[in-house]
N, C-alpha and C. Protein backbone atom coordinates (compact mmCIF):
# COMPACT_ATOMS: atom_id res chain seq x y z
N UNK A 1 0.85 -1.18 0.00
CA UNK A 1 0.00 0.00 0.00
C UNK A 1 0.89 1.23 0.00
N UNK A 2 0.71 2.07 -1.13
CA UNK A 2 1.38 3.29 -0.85
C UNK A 2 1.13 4.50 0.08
N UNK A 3 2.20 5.41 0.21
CA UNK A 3 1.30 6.56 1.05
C UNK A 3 0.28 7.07 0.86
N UNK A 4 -0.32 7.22 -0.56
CA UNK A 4 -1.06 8.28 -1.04
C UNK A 4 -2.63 7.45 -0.30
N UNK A 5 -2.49 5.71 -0.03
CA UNK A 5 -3.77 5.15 0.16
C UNK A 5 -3.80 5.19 1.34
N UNK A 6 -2.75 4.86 2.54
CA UNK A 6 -2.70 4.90 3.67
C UNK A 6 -3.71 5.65 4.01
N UNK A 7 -4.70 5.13 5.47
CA UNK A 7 -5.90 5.95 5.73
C UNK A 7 -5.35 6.88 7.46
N UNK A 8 -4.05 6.58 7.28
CA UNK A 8 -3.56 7.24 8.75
C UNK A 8 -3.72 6.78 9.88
N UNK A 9 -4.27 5.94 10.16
CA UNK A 9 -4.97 4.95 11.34
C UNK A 9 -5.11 5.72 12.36
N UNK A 10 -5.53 7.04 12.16
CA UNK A 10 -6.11 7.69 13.49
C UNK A 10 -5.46 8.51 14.76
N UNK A 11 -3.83 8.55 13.65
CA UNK A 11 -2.57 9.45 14.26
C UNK A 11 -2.55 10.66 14.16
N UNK A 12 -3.67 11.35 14.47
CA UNK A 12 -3.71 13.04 14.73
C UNK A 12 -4.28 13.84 15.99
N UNK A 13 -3.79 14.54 16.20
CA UNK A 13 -4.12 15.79 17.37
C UNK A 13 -5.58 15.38 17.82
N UNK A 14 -6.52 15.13 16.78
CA UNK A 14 -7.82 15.19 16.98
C UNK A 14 -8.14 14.03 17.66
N UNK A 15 -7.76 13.03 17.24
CA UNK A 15 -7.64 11.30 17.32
C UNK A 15 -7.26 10.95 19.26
N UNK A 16 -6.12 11.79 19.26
CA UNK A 16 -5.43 11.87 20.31
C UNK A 16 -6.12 12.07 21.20
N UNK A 17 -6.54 13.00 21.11
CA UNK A 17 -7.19 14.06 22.10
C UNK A 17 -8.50 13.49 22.65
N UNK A 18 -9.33 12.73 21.69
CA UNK A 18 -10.53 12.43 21.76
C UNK A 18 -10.40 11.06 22.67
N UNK A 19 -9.50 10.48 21.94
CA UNK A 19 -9.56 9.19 22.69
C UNK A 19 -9.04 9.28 24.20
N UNK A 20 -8.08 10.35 24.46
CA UNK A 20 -7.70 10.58 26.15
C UNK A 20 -8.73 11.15 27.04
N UNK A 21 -9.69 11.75 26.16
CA UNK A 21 -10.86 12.36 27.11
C UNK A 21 -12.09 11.03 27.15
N UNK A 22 -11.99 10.35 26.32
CA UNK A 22 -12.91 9.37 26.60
C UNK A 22 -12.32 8.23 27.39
N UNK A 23 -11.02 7.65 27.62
CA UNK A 23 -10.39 6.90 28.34
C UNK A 23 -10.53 7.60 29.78
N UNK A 24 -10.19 8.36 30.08
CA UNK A 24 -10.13 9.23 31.58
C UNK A 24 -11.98 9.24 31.69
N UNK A 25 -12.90 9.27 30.80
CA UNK A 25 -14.63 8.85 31.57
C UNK A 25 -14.84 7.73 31.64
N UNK A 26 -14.07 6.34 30.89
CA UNK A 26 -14.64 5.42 31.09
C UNK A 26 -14.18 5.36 32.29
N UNK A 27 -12.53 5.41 32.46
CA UNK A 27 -12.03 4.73 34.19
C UNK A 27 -12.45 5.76 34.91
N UNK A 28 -13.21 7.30 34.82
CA UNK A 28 -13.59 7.53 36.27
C UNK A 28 -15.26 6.56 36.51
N UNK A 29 -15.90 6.46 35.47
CA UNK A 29 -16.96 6.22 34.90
C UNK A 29 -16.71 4.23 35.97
N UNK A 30 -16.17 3.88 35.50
CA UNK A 30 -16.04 2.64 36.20
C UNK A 30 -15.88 2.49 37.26
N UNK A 31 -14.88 3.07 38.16
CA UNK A 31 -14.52 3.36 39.32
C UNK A 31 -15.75 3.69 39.84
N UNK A 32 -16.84 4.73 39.57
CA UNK A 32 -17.67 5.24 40.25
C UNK A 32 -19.04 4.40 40.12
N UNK A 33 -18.89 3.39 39.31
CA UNK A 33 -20.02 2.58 39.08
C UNK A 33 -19.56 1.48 40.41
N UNK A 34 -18.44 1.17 40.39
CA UNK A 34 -17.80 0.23 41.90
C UNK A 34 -18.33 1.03 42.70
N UNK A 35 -18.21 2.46 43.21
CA UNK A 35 -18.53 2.84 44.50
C UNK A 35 -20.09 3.40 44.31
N UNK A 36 -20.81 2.95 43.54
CA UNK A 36 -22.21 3.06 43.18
C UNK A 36 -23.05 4.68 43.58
N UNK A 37 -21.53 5.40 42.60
CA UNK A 37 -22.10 6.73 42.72
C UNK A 37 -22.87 7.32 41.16
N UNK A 38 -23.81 7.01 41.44
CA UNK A 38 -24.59 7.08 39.98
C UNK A 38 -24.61 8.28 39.63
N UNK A 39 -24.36 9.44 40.03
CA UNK A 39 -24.59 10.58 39.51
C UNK A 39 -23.16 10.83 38.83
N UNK A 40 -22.45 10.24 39.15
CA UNK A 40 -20.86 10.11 39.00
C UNK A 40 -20.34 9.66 37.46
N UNK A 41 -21.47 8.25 37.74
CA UNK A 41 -21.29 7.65 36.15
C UNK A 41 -22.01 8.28 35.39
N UNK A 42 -23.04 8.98 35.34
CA UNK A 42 -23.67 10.14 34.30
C UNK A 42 -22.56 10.91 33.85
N UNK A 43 -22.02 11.53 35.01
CA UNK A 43 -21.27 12.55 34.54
C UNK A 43 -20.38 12.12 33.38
N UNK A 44 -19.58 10.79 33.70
CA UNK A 44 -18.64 10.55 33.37
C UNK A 44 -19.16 9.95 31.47
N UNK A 45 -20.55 9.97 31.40
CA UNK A 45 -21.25 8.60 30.08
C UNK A 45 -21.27 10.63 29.27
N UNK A 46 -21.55 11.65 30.62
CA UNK A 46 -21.53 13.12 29.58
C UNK A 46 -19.66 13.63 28.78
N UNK A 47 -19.31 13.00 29.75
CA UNK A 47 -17.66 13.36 29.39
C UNK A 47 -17.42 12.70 28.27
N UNK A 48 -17.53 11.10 28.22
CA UNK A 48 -17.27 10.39 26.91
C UNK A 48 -17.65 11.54 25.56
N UNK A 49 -19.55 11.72 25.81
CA UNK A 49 -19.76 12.53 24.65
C UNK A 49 -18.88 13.38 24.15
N UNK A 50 -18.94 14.39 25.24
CA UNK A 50 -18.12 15.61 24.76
C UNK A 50 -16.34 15.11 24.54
N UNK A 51 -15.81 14.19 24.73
CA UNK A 51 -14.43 13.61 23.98
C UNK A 51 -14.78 13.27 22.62
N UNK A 52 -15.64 13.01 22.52
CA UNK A 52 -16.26 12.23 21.29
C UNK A 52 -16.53 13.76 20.39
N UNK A 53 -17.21 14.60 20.71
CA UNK A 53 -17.47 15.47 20.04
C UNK A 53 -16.51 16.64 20.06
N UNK A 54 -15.15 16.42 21.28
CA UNK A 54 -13.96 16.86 20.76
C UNK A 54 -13.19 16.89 19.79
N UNK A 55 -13.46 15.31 19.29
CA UNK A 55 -12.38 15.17 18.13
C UNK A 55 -13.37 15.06 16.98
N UNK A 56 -14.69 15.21 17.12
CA UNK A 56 -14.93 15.82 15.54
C UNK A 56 -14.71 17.30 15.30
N UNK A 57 -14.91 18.11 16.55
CA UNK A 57 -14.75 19.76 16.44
C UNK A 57 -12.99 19.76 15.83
N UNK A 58 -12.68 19.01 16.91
CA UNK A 58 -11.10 19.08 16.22
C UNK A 58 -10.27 18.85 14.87
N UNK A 59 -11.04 17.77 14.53
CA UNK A 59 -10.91 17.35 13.26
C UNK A 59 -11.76 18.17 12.14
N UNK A 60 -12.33 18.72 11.93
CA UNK A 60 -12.95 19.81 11.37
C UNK A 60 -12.25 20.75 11.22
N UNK A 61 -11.32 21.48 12.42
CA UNK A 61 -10.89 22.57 12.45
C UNK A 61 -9.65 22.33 12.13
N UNK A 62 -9.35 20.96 11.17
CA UNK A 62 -8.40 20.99 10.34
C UNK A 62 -7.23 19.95 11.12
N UNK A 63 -7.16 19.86 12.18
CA UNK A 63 -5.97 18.85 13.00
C UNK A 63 -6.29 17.34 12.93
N UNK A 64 -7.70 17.13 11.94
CA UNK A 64 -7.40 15.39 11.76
C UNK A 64 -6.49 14.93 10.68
N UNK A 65 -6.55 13.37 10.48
CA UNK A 65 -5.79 12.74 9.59
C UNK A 65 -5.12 13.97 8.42
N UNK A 66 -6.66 14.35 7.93
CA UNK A 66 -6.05 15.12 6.39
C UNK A 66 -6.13 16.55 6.37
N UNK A 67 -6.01 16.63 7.38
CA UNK A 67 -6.68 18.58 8.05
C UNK A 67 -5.38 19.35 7.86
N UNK A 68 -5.44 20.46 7.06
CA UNK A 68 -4.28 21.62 6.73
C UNK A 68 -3.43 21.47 7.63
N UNK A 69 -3.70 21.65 9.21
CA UNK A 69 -3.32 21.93 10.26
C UNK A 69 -2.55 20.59 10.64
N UNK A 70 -2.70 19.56 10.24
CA UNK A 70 -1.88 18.54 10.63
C UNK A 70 -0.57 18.00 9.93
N UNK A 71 0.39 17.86 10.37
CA UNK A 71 1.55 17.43 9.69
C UNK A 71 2.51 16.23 10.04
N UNK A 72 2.08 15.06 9.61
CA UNK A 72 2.53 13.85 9.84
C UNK A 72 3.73 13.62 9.97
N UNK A 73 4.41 12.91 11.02
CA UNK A 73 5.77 12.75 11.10
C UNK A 73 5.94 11.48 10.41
N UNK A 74 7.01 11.49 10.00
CA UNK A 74 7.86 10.13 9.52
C UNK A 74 8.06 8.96 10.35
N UNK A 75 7.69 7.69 9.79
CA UNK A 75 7.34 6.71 11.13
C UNK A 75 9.01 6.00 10.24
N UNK A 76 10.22 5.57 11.46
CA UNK A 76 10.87 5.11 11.11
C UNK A 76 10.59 3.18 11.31
């Protein structure tokens, strides 16, 4: 597969970003489902969203895969 097909597998700012804000709600999100603080795991099922809707704002505003704003490093 050449570069030009490569689909980037999800190595950008946007990618990044999204997936660390949704990792940090699932494990508070879990944790708080153990100590059966339900208002806790809401919060945390609202945080996922908004990670989730981080990295489309982000990726829009040009820092995904093919976004102006992004500039791929060289994978040795």
């Amino acid at each position: 597969m050449n570069a030009q097909n490569d689909p980037g597998h999800g190595d950008s700012p946007a990618a990044w970003t999204a997936v660390t804000i949704m990792l940090i709600a699932v494990t508070v999100g879990t944790v708080a489902f153990f100590f059966d603080l339900a208002w806790l795991v809401w919060a945390s099922a609202g945080l996922l969203l908004l990670g989730w809707l981080t990295g489309v704002v982000m990726a829009k505003a040009g820092y995904g895969v093919k976004g102006p704003r992004y500039a791929p490093k060289a994978h040795s």
